[in-house]
C-alpha atoms as a PDB file:
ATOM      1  CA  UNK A   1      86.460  -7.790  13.028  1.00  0.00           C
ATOM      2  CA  UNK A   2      87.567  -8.909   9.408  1.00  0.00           C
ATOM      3  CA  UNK A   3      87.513 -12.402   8.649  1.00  0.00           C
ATOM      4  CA  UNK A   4      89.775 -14.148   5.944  1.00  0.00           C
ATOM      5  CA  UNK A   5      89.024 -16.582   3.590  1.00  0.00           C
ATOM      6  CA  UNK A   6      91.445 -19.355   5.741  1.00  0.00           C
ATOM      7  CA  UNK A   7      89.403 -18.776   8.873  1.00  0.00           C
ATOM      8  CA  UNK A   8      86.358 -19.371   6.852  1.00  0.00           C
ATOM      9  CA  UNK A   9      87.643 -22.438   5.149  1.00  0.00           C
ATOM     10  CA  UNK A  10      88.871 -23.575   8.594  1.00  0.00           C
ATOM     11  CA  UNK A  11      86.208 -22.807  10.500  1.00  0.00           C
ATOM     12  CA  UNK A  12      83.427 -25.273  11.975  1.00  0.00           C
ATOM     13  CA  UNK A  13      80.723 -26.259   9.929  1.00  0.00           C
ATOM     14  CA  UNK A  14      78.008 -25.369  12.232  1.00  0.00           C
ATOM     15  CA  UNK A  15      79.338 -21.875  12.656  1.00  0.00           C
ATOM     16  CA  UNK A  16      79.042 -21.596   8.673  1.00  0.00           C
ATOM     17  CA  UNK A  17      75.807 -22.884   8.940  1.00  0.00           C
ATOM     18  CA  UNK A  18      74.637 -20.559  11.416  1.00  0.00           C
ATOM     19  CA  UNK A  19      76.355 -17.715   9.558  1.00  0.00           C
ATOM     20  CA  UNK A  20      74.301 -18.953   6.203  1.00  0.00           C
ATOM     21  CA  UNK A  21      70.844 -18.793   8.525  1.00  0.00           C
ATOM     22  CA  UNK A  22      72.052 -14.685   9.674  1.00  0.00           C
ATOM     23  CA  UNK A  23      72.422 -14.029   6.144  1.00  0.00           C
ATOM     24  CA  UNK A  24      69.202 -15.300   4.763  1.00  0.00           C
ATOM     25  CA  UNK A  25      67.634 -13.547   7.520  1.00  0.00           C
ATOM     26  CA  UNK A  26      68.908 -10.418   7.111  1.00  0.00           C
ATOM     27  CA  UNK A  27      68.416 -10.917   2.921  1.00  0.00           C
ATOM     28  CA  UNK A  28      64.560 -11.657   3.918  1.00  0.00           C
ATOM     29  CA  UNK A  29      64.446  -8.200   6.181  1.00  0.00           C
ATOM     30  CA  UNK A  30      66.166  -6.098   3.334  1.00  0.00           C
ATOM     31  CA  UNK A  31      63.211  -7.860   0.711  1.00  0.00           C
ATOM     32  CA  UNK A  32      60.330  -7.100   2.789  1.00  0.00           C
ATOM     33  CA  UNK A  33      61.905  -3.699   3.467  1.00  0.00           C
ATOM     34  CA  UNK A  34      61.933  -3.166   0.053  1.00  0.00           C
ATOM     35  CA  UNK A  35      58.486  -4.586  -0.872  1.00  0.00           C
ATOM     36  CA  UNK A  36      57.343  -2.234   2.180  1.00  0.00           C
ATOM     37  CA  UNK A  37      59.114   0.415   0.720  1.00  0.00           C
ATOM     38  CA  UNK A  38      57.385  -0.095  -3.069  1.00  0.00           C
ATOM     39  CA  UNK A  39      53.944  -0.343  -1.173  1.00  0.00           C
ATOM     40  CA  UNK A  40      54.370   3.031   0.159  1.00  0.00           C
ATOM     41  CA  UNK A  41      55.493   4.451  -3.210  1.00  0.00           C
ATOM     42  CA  UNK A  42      52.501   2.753  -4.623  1.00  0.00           C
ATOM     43  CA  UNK A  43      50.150   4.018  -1.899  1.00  0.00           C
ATOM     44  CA  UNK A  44      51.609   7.964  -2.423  1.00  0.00           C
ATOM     45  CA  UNK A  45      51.615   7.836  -6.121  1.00  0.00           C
ATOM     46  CA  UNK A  46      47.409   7.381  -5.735  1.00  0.00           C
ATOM     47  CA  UNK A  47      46.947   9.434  -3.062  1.00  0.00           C
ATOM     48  CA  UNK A  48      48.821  12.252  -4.161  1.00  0.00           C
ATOM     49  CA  UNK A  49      46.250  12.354  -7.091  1.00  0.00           C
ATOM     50  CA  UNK A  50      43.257  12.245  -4.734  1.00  0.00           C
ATOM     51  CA  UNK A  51      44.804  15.060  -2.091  1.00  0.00           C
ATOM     52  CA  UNK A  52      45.600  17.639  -4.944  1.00  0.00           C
ATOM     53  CA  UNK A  53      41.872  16.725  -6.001  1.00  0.00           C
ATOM     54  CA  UNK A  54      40.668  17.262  -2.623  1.00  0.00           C
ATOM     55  CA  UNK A  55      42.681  20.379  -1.359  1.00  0.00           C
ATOM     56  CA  UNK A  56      41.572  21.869  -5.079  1.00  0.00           C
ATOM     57  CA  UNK A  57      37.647  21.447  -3.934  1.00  0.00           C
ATOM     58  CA  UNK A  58      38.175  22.440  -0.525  1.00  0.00           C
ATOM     59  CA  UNK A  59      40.027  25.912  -2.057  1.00  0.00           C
ATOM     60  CA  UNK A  60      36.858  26.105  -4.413  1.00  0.00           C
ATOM     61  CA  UNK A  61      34.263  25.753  -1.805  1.00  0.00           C
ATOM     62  CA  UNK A  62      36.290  28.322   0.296  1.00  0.00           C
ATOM     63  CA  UNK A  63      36.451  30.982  -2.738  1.00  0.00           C
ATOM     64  CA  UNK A  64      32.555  30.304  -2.411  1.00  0.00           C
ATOM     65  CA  UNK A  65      32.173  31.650   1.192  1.00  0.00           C
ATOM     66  CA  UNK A  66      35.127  33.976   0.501  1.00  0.00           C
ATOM     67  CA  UNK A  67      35.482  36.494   3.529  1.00  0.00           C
ATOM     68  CA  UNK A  68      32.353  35.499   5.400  1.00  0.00           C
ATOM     69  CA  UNK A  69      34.302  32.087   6.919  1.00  0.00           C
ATOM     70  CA  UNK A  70      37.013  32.882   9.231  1.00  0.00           C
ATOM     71  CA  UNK A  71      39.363  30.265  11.013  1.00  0.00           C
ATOM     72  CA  UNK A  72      38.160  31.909  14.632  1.00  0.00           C
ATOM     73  CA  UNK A  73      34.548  30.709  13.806  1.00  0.00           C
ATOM     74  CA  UNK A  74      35.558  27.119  13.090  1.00  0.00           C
ATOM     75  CA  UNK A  75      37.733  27.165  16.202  1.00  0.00           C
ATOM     76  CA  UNK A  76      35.075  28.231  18.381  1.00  0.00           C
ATOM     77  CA  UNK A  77      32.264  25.897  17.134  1.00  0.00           C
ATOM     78  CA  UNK A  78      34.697  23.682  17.788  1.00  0.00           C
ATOM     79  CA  UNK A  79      35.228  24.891  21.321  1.00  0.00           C
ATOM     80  CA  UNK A  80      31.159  24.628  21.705  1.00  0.00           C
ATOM     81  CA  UNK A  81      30.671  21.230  20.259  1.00  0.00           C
ATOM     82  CA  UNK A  82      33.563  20.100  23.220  1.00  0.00           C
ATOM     83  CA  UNK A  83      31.899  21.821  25.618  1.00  0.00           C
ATOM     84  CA  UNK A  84      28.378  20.324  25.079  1.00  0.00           C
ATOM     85  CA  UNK A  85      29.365  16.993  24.378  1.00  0.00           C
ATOM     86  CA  UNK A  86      27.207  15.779  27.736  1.00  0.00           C
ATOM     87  CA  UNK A  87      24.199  17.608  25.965  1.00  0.00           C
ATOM     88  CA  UNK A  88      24.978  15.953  22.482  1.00  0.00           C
ATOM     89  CA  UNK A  89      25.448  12.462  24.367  1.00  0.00           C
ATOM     90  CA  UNK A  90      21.613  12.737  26.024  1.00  0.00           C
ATOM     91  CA  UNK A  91      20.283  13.736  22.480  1.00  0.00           C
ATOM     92  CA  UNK A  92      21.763  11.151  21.124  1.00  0.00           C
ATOM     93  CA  UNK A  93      20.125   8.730  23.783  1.00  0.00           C
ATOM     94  CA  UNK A  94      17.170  10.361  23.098  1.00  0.00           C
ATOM     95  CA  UNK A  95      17.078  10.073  20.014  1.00  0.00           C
ATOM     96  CA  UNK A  96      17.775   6.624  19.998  1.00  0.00           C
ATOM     97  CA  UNK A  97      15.217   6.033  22.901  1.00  0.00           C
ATOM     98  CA  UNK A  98      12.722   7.691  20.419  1.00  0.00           C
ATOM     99  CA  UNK A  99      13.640   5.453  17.619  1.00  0.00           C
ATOM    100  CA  UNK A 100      12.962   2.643  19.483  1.00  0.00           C
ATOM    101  CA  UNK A 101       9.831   4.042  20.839  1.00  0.00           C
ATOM    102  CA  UNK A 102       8.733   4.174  16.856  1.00  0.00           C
ATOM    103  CA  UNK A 103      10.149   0.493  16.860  1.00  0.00           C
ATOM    104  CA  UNK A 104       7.117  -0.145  19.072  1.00  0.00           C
ATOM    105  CA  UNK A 105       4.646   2.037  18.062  1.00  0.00           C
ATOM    106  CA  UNK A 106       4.699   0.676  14.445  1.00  0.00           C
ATOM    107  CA  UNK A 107       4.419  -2.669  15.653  1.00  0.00           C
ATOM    108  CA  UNK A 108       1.810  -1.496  17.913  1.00  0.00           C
ATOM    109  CA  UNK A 109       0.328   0.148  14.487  1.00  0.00           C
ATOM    110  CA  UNK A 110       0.838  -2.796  12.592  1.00  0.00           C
ATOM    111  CA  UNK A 111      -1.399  -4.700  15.070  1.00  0.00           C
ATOM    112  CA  UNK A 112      -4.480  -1.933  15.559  1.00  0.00           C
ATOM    113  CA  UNK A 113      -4.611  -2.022  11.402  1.00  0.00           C
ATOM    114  CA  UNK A 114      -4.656  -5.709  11.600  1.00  0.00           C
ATOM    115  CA  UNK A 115      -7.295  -5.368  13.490  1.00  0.00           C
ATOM    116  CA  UNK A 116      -9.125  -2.652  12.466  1.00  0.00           C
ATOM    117  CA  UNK A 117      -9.274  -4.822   9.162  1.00  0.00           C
ATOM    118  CA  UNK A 118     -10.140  -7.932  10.737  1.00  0.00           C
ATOM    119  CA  UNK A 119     -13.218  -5.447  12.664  1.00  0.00           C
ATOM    120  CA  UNK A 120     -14.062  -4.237   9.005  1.00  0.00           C
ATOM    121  CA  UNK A 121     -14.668  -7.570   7.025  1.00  0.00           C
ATOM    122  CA  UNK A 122     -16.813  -9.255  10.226  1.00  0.00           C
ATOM    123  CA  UNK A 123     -18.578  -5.830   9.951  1.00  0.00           C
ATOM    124  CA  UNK A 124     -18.998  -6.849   5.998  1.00  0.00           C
ATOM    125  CA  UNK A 125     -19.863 -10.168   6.319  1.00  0.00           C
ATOM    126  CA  UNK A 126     -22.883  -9.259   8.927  1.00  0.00           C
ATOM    127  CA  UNK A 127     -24.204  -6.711   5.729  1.00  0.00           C
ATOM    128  CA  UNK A 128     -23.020  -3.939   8.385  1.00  0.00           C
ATOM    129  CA  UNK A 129     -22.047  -1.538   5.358  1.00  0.00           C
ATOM    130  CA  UNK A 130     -25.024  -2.920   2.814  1.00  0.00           C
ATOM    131  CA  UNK A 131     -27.290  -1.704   5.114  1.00  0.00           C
ATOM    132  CA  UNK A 132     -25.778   1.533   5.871  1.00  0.00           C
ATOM    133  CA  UNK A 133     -25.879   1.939   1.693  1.00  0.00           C
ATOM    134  CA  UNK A 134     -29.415   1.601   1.928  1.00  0.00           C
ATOM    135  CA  UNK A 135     -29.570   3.861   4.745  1.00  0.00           C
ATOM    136  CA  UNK A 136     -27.861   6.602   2.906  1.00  0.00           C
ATOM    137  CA  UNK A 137     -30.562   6.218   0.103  1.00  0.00           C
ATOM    138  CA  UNK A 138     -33.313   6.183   2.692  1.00  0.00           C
ATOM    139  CA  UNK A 139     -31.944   9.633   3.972  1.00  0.00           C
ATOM    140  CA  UNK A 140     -31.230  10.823   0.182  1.00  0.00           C
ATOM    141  CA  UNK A 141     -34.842  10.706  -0.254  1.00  0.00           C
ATOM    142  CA  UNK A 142     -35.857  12.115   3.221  1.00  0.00           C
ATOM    143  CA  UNK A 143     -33.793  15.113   2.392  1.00  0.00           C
ATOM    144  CA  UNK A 144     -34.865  15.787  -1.496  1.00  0.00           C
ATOM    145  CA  UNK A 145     -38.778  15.353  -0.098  1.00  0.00           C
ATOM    146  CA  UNK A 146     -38.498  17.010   3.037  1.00  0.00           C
ATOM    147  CA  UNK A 147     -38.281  21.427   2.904  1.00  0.00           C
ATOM    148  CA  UNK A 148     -36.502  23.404   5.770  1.00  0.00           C
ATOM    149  CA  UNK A 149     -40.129  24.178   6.980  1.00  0.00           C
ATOM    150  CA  UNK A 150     -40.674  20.410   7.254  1.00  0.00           C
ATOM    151  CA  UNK A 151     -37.369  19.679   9.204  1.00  0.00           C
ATOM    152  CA  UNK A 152     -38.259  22.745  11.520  1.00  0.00           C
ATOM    153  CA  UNK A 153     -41.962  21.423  12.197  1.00  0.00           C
ATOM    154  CA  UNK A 154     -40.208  17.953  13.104  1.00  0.00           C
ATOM    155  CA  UNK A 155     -37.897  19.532  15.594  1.00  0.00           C
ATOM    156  CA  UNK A 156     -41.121  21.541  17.430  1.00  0.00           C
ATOM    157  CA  UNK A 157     -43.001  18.487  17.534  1.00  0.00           C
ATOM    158  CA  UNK A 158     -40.702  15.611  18.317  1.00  0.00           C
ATOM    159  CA  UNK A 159     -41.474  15.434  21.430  1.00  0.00           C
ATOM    160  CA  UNK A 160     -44.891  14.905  20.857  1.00  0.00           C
ATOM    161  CA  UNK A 161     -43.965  12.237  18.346  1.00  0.00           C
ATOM    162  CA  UNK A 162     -41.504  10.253  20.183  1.00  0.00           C
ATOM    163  CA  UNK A 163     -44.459  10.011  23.059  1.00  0.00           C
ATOM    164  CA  UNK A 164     -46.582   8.994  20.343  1.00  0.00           C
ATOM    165  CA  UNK A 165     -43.945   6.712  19.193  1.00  0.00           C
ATOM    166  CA  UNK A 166     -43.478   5.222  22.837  1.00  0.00           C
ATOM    167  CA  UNK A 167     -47.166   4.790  23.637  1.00  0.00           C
ATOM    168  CA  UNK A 168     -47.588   2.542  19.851  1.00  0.00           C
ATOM    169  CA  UNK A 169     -44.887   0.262  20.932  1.00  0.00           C
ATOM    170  CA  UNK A 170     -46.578  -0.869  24.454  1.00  0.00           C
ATOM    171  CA  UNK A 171     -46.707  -4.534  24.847  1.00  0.00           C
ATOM    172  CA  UNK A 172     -50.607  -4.092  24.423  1.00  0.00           C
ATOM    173  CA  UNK A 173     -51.130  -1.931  21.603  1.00  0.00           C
ATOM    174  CA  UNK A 174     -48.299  -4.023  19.658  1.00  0.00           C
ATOM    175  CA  UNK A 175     -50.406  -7.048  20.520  1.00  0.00           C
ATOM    176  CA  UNK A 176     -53.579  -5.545  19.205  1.00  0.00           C
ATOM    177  CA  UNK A 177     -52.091  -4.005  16.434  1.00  0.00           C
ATOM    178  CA  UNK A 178     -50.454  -7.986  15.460  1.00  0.00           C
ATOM    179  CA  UNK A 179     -54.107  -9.941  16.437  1.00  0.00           C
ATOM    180  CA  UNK A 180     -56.113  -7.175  14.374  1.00  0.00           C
ATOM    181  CA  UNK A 181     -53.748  -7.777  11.267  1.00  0.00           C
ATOM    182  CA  UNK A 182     -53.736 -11.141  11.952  1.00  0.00           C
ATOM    183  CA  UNK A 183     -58.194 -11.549  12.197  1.00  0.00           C
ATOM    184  CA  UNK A 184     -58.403  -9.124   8.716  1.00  0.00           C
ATOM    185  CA  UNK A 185     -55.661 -11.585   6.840  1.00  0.00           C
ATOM    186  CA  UNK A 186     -57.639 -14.664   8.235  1.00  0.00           C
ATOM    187  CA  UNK A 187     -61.228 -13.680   8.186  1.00  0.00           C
ATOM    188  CA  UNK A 188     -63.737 -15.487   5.380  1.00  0.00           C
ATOM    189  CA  UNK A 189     -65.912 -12.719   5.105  1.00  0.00           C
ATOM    190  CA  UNK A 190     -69.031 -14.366   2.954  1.00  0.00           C
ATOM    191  CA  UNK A 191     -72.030 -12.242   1.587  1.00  0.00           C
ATOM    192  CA  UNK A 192     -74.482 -13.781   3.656  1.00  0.00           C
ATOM    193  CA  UNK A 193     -72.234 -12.196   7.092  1.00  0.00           C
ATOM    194  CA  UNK A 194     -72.360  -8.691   5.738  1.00  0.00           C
ATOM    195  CA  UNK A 195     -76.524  -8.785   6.353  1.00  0.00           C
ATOM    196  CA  UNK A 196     -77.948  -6.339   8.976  1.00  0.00           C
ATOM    197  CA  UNK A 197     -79.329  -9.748  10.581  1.00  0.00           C
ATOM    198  CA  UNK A 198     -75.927 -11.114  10.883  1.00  0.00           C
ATOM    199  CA  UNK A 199     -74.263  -8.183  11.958  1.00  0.00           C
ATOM    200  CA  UNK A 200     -77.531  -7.659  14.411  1.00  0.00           C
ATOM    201  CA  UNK A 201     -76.567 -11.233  15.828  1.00  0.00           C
ATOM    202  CA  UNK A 202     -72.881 -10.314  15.818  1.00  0.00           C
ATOM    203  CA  UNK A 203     -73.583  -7.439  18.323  1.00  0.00           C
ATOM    204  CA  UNK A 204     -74.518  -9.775  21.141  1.00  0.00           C
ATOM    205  CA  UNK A 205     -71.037 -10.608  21.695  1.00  0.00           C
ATOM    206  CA  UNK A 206     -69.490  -9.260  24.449  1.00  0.00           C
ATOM    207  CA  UNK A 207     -65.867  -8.772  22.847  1.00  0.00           C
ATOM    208  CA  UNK A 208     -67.618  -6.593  19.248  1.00  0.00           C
ATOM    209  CA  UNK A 209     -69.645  -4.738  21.490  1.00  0.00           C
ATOM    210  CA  UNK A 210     -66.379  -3.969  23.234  1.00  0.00           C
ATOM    211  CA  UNK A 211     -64.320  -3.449  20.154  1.00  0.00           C
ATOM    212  CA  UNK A 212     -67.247  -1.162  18.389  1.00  0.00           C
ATOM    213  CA  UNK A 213     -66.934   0.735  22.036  1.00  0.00           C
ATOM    214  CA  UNK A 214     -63.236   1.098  21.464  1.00  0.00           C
ATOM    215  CA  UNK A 215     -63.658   2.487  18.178  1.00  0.00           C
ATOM    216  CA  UNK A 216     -66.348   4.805  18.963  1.00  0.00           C
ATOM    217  CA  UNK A 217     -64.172   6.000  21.290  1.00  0.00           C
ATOM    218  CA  UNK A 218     -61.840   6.377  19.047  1.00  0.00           C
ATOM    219  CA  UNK A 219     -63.887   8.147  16.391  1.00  0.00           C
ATOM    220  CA  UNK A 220     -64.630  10.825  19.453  1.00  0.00           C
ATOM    221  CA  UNK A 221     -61.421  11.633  19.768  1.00  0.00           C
ATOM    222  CA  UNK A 222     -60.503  12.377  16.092  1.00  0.00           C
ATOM    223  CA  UNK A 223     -63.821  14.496  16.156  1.00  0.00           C
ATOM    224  CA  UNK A 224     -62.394  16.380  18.658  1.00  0.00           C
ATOM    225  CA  UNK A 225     -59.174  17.232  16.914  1.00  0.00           C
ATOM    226  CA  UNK A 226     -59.018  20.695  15.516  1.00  0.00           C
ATOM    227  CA  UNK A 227     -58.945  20.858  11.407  1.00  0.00           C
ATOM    228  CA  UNK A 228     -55.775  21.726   9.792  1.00  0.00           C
ATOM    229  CA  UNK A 229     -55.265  22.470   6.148  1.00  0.00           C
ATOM    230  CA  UNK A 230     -54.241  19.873   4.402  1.00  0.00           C
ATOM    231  CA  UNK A 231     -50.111  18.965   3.552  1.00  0.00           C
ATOM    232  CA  UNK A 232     -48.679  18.898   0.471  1.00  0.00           C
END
């Protein structure tokens, strides 16, 4: 349909108008067209750069392998990793199951070093580790004074020394042992009660006649004890 220059002249205005609005529009589509156009120039001039770069590496790292890579392998690892994508999907929720699992357990860790610290320093505070410093020097010089011979004699007899041990820390003989410590720290021993008159006198109490018993007793029972040589 051709239109001459007399139709246009006598045409109606709002047709012109409308014909004006078509023409921008399709002047706006040919621009952006264009500008699309340019973009994609733009965007293959740069990538045309990085894809030569790219296929050159690719032919590099296959001159490397050379004839042990063959397109059938890659096709059939391919074929395998398709087939066991179930199995890859539960190792991957495994994995992430186990990741947060160590989530938890390093917060759990976090906390049992907290406190295992917080155990420490009370331990500290009460002279736990002082004492166990003076321990070690205590044993240090058990060791360096003690021979094998000595730590083997120990073993045959500990027995007999842990009954010993038991029978020294009654209630009774504890509460001897503390009054008789106590009566030598307090006594006032004079001159005058060391006389064979005083002591004479002192033997008509009931409780020295019953202590001089008690060590007379005593004495017969370390008489009757075999002699042994003596122990460096």
């Amino acid at each position: 349909m051709t239109v001459t220059l007399p139709e246009i002249q006598t045409a109606d205005p709002t047709e012109i108008a409308l014909l004006h609005e078509k023409l921008d529009h399709l002047t706006e589509l040919l621009e952006a067209q264009e500008h699309r156009q340019q973009e994609l120039d733009e965007l293959k001039s740069d990538l045309i750069p990085i894809a030569n770069h790219a296929i050159k590496l690719s032919i590099d790292e296959l001159a490397e392998i050379g004839s042990e890579f063959r397109l059938e392998d890659l096709l059939f690892l391919l074929k395998r990793l398709l087939r066991s994508t179930p199995l890859l999907l539960r190792m991957l929720d495994q994995m992430e199951a186990l990741s947060s699992l160590g989530d938890e357990a390093e917060m759990l860790g976090k906390q049992v070093f907290s406190t295992g610290v917080e155990a420490l320093d009370r331990l500290e505070r009460r002279g736990y580790f002082a004492f166990a410093r003076e321990g070690a020097y205590i044993l240090d010089q058990i060791v360096s004074e003690f021979s094998d011979e000595d730590v083997r004699a120990l073993g045959d007899n500990i027995v007999t020394i842990l009954k010993t041990v038991r029978n020294m820390t009654q209630p009774e003989i504890m509460g001897l042992a503390n009054r008789a410590v106590d009566a030598m720290r307090g006594a006032d021993i004079h001159e005058g009660d060391t006389s064979l008159l005083a002591l004479a006198r002192e033997l008509r109490d009931p409780q020295v006649r019953k202590g001089m018993a008690r060590l007379l007793s005593m004495l017969r029972v370390l008489a009757d004890q075999p002699t042994s040589p003596d122990v460096n």
